[in-house]
C-alpha atoms as a PDB file:
ATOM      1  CA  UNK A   1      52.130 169.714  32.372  1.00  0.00           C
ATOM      2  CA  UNK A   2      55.118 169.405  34.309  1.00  0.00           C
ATOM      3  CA  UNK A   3      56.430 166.206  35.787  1.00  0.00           C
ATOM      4  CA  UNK A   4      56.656 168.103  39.093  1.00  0.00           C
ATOM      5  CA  UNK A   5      53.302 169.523  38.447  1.00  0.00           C
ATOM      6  CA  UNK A   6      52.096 165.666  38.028  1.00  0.00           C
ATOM      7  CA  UNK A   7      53.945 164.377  41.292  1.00  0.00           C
ATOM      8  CA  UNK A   8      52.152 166.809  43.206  1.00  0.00           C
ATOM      9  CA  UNK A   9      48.763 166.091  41.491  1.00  0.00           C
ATOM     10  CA  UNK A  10      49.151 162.859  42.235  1.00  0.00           C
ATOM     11  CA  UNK A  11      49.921 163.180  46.000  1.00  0.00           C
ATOM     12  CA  UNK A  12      46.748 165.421  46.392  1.00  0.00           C
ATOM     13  CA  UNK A  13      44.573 163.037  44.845  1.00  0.00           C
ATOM     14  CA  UNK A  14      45.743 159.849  46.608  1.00  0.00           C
ATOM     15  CA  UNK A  15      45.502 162.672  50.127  1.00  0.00           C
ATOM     16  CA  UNK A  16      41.401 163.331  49.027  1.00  0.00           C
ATOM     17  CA  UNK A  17      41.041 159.819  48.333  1.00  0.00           C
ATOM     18  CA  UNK A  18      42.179 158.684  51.630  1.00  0.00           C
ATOM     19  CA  UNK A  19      40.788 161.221  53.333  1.00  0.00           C
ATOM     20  CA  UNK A  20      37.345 160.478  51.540  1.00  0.00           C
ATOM     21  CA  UNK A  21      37.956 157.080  52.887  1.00  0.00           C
ATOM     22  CA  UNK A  22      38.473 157.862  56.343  1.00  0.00           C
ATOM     23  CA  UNK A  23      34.831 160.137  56.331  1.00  0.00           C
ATOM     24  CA  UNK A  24      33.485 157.251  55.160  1.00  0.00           C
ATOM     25  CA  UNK A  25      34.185 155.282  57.696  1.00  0.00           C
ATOM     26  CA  UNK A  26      33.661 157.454  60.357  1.00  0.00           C
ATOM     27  CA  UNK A  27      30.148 157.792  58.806  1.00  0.00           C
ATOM     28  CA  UNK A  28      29.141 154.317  58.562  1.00  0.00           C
ATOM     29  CA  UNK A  29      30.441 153.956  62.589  1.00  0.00           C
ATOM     30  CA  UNK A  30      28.614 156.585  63.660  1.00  0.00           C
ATOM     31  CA  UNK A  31      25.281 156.156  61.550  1.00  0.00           C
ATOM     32  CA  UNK A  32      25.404 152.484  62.802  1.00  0.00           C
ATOM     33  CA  UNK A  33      26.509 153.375  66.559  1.00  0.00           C
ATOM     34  CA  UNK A  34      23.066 153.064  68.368  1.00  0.00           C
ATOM     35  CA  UNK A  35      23.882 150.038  70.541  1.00  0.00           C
ATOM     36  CA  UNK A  36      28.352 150.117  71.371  1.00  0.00           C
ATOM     37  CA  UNK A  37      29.738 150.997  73.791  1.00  0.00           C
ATOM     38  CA  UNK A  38      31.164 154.913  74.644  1.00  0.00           C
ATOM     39  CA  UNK A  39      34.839 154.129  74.079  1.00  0.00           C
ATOM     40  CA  UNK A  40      34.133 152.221  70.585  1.00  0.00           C
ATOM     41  CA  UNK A  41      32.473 155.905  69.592  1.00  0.00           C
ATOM     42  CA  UNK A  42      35.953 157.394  70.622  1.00  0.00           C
ATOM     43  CA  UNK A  43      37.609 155.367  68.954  1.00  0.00           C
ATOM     44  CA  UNK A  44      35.246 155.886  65.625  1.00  0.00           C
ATOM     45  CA  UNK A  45      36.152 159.750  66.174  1.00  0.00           C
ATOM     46  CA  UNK A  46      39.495 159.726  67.711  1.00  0.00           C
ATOM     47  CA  UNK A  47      41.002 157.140  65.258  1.00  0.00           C
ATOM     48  CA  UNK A  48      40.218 158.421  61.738  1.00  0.00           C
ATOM     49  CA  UNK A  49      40.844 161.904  62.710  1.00  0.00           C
ATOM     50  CA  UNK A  50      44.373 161.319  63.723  1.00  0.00           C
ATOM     51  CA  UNK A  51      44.931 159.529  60.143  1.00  0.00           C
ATOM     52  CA  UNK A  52      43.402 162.113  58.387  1.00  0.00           C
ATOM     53  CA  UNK A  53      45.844 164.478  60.551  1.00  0.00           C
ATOM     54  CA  UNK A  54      48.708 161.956  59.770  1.00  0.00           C
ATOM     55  CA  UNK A  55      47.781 162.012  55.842  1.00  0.00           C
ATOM     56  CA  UNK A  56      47.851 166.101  55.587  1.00  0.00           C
ATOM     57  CA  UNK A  57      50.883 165.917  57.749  1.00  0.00           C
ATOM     58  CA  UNK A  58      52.509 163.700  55.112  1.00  0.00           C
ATOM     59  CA  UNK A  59      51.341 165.230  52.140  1.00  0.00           C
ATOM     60  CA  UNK A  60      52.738 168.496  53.684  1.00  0.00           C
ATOM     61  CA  UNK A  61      56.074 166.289  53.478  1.00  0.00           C
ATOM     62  CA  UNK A  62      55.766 164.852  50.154  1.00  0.00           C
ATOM     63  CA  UNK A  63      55.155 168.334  48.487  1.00  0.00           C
ATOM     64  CA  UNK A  64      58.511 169.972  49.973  1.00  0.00           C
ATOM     65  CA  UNK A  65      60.334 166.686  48.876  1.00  0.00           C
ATOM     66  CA  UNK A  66      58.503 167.418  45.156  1.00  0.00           C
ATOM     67  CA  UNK A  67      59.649 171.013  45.455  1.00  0.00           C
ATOM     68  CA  UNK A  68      63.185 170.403  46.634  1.00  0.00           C
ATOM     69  CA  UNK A  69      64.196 167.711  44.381  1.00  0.00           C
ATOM     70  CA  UNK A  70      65.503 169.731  41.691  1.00  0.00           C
ATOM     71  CA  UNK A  71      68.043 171.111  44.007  1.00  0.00           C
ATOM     72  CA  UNK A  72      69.053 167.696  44.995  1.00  0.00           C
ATOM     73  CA  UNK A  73      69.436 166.304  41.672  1.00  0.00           C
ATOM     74  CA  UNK A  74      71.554 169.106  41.016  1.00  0.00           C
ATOM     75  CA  UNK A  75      73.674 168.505  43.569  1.00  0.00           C
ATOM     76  CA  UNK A  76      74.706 164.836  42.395  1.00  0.00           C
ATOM     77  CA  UNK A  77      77.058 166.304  39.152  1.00  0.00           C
END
């Protein structure tokens, strides 16, 4: 396997993992939710949804930089 092959593998499994994370949570808030307040179930929606967003955002990122840095190195000699 490539070492760009394995940077990129690497980014998409930390990504799931994160992601996974975030569900998790959002899971646990809502599953346990029967007694707070309206705005603290927002907040359980709102809040990991915009860091899952953020995460696929910046894996999006990280997978151009992966695919670009050949031509970078390049450019150094």
């Amino acid at each position: 396997m490539k070492k760009k092959s394995k940077k990129m593998v690497a980014a998409i499994v930390i990504t799931i993992l994160v992601i996974s994370y975030f569900l998790f949570y959002m899971w646990i808030g809502f599953s346990i939710s029967s007694g707070i307040p309206f705005i603290m179930k927002v907040g359980l929606l709102v809040i990991p949804i915009g860091l899952i967003v953020l995460m696929v955002s910046l894996l999006f990122e990280r997978i151009n930089e992966i695919k670009e840095e050949d031509k970078d190195d390049l450019s150094k000699y």
